[in-house]
Protein backbone atom coordinates (compact mmCIF):
# COMPACT_ATOMS: atom_id res chain seq x y z
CA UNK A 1 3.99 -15.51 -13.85
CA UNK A 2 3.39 -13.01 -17.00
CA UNK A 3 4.93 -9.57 -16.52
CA UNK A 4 2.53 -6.91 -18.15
CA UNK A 5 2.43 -3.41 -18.83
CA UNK A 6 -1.03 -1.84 -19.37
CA UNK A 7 -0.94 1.58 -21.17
CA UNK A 8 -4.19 3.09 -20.30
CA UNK A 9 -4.47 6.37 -22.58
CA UNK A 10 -1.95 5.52 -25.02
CA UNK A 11 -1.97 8.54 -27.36
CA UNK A 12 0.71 8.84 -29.52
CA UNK A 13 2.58 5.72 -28.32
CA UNK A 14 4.71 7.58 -26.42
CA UNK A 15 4.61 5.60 -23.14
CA UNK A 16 5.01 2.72 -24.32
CA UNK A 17 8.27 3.61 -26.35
CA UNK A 18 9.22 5.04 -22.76
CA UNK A 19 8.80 2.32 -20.83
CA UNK A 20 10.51 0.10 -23.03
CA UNK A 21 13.39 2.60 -23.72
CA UNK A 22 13.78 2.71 -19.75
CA UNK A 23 12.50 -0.37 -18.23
CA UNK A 24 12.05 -3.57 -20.61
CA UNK A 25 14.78 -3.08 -23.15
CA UNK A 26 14.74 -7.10 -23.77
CA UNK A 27 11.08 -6.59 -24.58
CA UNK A 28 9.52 -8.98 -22.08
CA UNK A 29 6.23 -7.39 -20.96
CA UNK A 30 3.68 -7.92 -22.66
CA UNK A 31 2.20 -5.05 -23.67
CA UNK A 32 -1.83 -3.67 -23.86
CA UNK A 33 -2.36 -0.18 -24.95
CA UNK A 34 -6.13 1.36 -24.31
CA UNK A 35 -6.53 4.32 -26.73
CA UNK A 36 -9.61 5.25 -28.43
CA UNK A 37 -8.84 8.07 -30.37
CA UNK A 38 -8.44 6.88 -34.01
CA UNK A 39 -6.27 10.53 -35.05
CA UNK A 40 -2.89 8.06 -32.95
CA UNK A 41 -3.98 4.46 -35.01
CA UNK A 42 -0.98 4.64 -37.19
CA UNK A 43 1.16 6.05 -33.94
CA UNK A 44 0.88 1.76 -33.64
CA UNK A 45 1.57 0.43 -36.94
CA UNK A 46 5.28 0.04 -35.81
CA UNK A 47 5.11 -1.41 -32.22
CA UNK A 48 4.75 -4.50 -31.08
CA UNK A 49 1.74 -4.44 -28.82
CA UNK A 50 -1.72 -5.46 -28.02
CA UNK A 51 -3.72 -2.05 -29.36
CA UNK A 52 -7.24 -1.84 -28.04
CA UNK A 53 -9.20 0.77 -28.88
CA UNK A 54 -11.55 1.82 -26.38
CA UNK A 55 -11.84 3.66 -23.32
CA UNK A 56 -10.82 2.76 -20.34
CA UNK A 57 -13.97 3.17 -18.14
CA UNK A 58 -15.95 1.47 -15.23
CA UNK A 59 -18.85 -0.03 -17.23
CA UNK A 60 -18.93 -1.42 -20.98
CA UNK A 61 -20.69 1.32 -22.67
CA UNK A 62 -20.97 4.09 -25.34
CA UNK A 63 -19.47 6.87 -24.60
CA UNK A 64 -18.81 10.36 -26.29
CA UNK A 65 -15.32 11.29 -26.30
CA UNK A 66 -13.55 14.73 -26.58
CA UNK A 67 -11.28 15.22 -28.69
CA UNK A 68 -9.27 18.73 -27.90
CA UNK A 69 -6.95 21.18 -29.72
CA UNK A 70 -5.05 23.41 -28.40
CA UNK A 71 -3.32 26.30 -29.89
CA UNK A 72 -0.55 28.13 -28.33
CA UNK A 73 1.91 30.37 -29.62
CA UNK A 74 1.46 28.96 -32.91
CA UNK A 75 2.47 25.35 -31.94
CA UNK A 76 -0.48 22.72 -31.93
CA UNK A 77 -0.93 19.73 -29.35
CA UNK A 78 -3.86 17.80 -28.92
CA UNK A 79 -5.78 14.85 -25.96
CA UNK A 80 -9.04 13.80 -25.49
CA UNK A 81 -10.98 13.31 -22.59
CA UNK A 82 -14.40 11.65 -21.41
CA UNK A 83 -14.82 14.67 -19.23
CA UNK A 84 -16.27 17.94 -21.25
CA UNK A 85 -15.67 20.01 -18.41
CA UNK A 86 -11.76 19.16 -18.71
CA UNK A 87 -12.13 19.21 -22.60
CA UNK A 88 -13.87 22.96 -22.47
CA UNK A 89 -11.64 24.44 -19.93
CA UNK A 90 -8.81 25.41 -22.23
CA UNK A 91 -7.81 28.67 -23.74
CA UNK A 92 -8.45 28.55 -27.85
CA UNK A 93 -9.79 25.39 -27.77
CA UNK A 94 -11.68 23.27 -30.85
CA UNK A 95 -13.31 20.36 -29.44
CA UNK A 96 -15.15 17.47 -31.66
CA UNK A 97 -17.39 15.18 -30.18
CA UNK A 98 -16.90 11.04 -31.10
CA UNK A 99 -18.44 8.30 -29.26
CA UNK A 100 -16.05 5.57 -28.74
CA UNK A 101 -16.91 1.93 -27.16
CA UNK A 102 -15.90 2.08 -23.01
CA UNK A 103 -14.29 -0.60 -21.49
CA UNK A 104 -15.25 -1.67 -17.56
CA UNK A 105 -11.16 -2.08 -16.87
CA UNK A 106 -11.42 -4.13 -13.55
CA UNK A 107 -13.40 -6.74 -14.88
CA UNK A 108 -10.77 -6.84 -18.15
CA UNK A 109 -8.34 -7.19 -15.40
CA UNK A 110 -9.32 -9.86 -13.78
CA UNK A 111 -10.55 -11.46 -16.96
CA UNK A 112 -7.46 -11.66 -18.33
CA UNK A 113 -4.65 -12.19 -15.45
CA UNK A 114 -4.16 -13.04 -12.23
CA UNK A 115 -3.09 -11.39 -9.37
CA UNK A 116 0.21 -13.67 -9.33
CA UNK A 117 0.97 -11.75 -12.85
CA UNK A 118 3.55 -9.06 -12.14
CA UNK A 119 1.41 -5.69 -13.98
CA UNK A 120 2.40 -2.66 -14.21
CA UNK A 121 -0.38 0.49 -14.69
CA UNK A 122 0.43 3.21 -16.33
CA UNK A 123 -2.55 5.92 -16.50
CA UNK A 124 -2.93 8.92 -17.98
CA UNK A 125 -6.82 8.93 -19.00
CA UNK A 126 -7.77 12.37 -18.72
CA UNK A 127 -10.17 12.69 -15.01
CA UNK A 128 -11.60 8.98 -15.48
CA UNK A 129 -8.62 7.58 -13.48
CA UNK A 130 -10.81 8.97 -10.24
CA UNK A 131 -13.77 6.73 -10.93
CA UNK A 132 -11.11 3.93 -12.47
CA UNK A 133 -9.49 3.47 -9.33
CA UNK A 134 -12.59 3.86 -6.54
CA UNK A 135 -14.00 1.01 -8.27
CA UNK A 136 -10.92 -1.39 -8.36
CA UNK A 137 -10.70 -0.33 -4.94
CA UNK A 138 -13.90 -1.42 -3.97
CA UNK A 139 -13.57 -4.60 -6.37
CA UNK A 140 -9.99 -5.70 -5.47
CA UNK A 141 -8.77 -5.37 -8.75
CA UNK A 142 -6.18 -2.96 -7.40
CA UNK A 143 -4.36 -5.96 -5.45
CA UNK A 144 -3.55 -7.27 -9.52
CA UNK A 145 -1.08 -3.74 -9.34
CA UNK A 146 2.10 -4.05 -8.38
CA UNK A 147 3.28 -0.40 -9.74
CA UNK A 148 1.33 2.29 -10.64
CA UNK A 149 2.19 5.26 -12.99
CA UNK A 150 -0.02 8.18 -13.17
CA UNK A 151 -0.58 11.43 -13.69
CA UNK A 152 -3.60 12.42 -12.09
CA UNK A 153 -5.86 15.27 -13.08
CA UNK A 154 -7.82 16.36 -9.93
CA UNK A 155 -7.01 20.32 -10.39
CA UNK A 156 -7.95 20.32 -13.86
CA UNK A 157 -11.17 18.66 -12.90
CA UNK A 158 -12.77 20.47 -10.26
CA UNK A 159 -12.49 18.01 -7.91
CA UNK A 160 -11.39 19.05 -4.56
CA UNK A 161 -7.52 18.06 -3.13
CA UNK A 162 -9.63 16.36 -0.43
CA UNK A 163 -11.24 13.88 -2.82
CA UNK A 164 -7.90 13.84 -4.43
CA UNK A 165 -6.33 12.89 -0.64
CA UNK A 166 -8.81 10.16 0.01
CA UNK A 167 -8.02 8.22 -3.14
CA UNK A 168 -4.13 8.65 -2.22
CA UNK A 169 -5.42 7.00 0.81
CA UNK A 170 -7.00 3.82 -0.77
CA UNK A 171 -4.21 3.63 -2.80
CA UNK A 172 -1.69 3.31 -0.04
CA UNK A 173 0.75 0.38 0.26
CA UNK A 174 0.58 0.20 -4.05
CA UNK A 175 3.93 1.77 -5.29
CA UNK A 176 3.12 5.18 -7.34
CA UNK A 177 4.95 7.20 -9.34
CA UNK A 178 4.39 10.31 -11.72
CA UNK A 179 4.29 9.78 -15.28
CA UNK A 180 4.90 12.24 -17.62
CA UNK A 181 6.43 10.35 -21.46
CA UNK A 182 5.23 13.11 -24.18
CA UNK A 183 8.84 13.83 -24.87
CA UNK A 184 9.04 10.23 -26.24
């Protein structure tokens, strides 16, 4: 049995510092990182992980990717986004357009380890986790998960709470927790 954490929407490396700060001190996950947004490459040059860059999607495609600034009171912080209605509905917002290479993430999954392997999911991709999930749902890649960290983005999506509910509800019996490691 492999233990595994995926880090889907790496960014700055700040997760995975987290995680192994808090929960694998002895280093023995092994560790993927999905971030396609080359402005947090050298974020990696310095851990020891498997950096892919690409997004973490439901089909391998080409996709365009948002890439957001934001700007307030004077201090600068940035994300991207496959969603351009989340990218455009900040305040004093730039937004650049990139296309990045898209990943289908349950067929990666079950590529590359089995549901023996003892993975934890930590997601923070910006709206896609909706579409992410329904399909691993409907695939059984889900039942790879033992733990899932998230921080979903339903209210800065548009979607309604109900929509929001009824994935809650396929997700039930999985172990979920908030994640939240920019201060790392």
């Amino acid at each position: 049995m492999r233990k595994i954490f995926l880090d889907c929407g790496g960014n700055n490396g700040c997760s995975v510092r987290m995680f192994r700060g808090l929960y694998d001190k002895d280093e023995e996950y092994e560790v993927y990182t999905f971030e396609p947004n080359p402005v947090f490459d050298h974020w990696y040059d310095e851990l020891d992980i498997n950096l892919i860059k690409k997004a973490v999607w439901i089909k391998d495609e080409e996709l365009i990717f948002y890439q957001v600034e934001n700007r307030h009171d004077g201090k600068e912080s940035g994300g991207s986004t496959l969603n351009k209605a989340k990218a455009m509905a900040h305040n004093n917002v730039l937004v650049h357009e990139l296309k990045v290479q898209g990943i289908d993430f349950s067929a990666w999954l079950s590529d590359n380890f089995d549901p023996e392997d003892e993975i934890i999911l930590k997601m923070d991709i910006e709206g896609s986790e909706y579409e992410v999930l329904h399909k691993m749902c409907d695939n059984g890649t889900i039942k790879f998960i033992n733990k899932l960290y998230i921080e979903f983005h339903w209210d800065k999506m548009g979607l309604k709470k109900e929509d929001h509910d009824h994935l809650l509800k396929r997700l039930a019996g999985l172990e979920i927790k908030e994640w939240d490691a920019i201060q790392w």
